[in-house]
C-alpha atoms as a PDB file:
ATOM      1  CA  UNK A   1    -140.659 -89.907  28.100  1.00  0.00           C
ATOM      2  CA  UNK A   2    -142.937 -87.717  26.639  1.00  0.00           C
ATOM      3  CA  UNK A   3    -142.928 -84.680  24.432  1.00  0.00           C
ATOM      4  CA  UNK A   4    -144.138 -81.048  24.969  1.00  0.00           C
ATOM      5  CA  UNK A   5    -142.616 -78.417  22.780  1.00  0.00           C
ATOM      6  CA  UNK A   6    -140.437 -80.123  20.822  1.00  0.00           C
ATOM      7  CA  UNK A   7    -138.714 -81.409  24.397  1.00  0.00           C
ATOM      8  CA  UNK A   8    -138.561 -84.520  26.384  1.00  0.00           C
ATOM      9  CA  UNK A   9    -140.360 -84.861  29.598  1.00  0.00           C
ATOM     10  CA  UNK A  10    -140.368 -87.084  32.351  1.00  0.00           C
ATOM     11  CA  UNK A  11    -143.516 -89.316  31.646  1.00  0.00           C
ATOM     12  CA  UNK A  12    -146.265 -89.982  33.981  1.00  0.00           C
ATOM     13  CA  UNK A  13    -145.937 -92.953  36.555  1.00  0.00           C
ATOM     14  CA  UNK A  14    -146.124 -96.328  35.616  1.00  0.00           C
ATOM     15  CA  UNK A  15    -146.357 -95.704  31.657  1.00  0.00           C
ATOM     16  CA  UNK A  16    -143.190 -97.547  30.382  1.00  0.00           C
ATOM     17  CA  UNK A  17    -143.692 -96.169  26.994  1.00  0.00           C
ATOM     18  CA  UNK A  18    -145.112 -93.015  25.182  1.00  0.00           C
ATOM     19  CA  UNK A  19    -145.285 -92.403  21.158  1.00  0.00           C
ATOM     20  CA  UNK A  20    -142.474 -90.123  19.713  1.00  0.00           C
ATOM     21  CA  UNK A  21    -143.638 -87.715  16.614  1.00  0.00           C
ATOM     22  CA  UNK A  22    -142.618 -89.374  12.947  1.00  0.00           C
ATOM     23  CA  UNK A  23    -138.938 -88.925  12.607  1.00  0.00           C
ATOM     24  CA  UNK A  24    -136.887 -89.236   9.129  1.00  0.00           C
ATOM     25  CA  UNK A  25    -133.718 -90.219   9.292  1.00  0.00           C
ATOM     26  CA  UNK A  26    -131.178 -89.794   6.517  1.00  0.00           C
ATOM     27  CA  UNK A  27    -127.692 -89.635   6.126  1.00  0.00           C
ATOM     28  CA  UNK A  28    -125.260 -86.598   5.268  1.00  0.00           C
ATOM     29  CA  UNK A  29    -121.760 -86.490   4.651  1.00  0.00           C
ATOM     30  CA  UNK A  30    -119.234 -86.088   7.340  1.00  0.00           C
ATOM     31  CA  UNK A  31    -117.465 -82.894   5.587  1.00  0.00           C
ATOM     32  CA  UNK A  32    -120.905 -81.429   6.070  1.00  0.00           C
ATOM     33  CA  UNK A  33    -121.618 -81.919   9.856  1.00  0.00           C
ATOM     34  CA  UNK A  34    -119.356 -78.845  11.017  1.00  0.00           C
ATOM     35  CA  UNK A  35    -121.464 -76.238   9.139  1.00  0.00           C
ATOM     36  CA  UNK A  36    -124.884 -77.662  10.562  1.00  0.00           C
ATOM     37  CA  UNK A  37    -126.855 -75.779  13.346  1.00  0.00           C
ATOM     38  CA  UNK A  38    -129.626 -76.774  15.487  1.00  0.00           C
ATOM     39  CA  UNK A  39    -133.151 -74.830  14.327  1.00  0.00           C
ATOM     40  CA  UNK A  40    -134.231 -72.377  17.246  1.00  0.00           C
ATOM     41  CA  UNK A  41    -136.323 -74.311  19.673  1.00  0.00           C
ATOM     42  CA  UNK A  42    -138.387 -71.800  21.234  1.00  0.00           C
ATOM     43  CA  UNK A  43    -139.508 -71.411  24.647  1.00  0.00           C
ATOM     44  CA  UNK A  44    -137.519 -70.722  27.918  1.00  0.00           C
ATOM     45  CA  UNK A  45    -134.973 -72.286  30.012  1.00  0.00           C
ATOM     46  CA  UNK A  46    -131.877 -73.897  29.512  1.00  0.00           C
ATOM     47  CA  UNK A  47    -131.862 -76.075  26.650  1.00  0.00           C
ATOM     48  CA  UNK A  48    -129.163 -79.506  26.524  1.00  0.00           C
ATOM     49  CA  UNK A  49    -129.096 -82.513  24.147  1.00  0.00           C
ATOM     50  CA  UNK A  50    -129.088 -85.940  25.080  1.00  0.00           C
ATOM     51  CA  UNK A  51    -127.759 -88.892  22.489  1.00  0.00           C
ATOM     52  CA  UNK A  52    -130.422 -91.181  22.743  1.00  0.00           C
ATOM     53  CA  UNK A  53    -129.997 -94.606  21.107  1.00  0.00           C
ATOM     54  CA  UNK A  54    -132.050 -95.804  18.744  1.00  0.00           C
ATOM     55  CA  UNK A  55    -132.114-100.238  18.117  1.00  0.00           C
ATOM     56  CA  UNK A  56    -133.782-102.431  15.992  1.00  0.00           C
ATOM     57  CA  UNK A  57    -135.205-104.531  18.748  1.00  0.00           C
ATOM     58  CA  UNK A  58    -136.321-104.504  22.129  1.00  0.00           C
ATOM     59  CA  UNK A  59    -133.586-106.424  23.331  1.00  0.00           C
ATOM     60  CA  UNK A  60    -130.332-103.777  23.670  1.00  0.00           C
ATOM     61  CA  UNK A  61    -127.213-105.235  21.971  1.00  0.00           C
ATOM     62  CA  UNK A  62    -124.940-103.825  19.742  1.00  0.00           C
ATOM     63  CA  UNK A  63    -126.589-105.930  17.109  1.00  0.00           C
ATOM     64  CA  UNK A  64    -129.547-104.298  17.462  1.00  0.00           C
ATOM     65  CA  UNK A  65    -128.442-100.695  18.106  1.00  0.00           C
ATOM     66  CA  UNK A  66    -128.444 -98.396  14.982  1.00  0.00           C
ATOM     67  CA  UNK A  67    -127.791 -95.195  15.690  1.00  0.00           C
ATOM     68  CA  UNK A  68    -127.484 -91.974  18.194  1.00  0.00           C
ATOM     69  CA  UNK A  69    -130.439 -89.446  17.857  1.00  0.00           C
ATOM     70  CA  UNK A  70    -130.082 -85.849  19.856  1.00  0.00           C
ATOM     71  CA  UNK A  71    -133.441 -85.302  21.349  1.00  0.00           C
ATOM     72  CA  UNK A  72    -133.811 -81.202  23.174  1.00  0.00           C
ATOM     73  CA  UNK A  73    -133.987 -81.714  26.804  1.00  0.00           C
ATOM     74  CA  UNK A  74    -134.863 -79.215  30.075  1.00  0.00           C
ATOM     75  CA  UNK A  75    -132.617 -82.086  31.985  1.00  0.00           C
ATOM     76  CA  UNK A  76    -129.037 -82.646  31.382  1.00  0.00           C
ATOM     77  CA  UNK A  77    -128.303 -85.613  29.850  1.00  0.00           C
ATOM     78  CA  UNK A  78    -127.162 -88.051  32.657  1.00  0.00           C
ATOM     79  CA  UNK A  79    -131.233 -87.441  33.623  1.00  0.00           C
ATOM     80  CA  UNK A  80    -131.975 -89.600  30.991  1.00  0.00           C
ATOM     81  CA  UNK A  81    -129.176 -91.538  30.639  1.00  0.00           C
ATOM     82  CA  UNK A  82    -129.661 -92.773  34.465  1.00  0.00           C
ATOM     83  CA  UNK A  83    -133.776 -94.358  33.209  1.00  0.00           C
ATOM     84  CA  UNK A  84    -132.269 -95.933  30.701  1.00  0.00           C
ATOM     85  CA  UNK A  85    -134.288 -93.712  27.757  1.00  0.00           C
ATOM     86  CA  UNK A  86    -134.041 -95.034  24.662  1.00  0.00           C
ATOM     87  CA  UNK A  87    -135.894 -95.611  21.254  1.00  0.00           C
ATOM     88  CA  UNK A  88    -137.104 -98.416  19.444  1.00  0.00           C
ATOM     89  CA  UNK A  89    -137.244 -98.248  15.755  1.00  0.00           C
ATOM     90  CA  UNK A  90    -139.644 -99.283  13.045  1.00  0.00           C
ATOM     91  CA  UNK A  91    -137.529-100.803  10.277  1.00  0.00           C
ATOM     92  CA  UNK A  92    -139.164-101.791   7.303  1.00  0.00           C
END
């Protein structure tokens, strides 16, 4: 994966891993979810979200996995789901 406007892209071949932008994470309360939007993401084409899961460690157990983070997509989900995308996290 890499990024370009704010989307995911395919990477190029034979790079297993790419940088993502500086992401903070906090939590809300569930009574607020319903009454938040996604910001405008600018740019053409269909636009789809893919639940991409975010562990601890390398090695993908539920031990390790932490949570679900929608990343903006030109592909439909299954795309991604199908390479096995997923992110690593820098707990600390």
């Amino acid at each position: 994966m890499y990024w370009q406007n704010k989307k995911i892209l395919t990477s190029a071949p034979q790079v297993l891993f790419s940088p993502l932008p500086v992401v903070h994470v906090f939590a809300i309360s569930s009574a607020n979810t319903a009454d938040s939007k996604l910001p405008p993401g600018g740019g053409g084409g269909a636009v789809s979200l893919y639940s991409c899961p975010v562990y601890k460690k390398p090695r993908r157990t539920d031990l390790n996995f932490i949570f679900f983070l929608q990343l903006r997509s030109l592909q439909p989900p299954q795309h991604w789901t199908l390479r096995g995308a997923a992110l690593l996290c820098d707990c600390k």
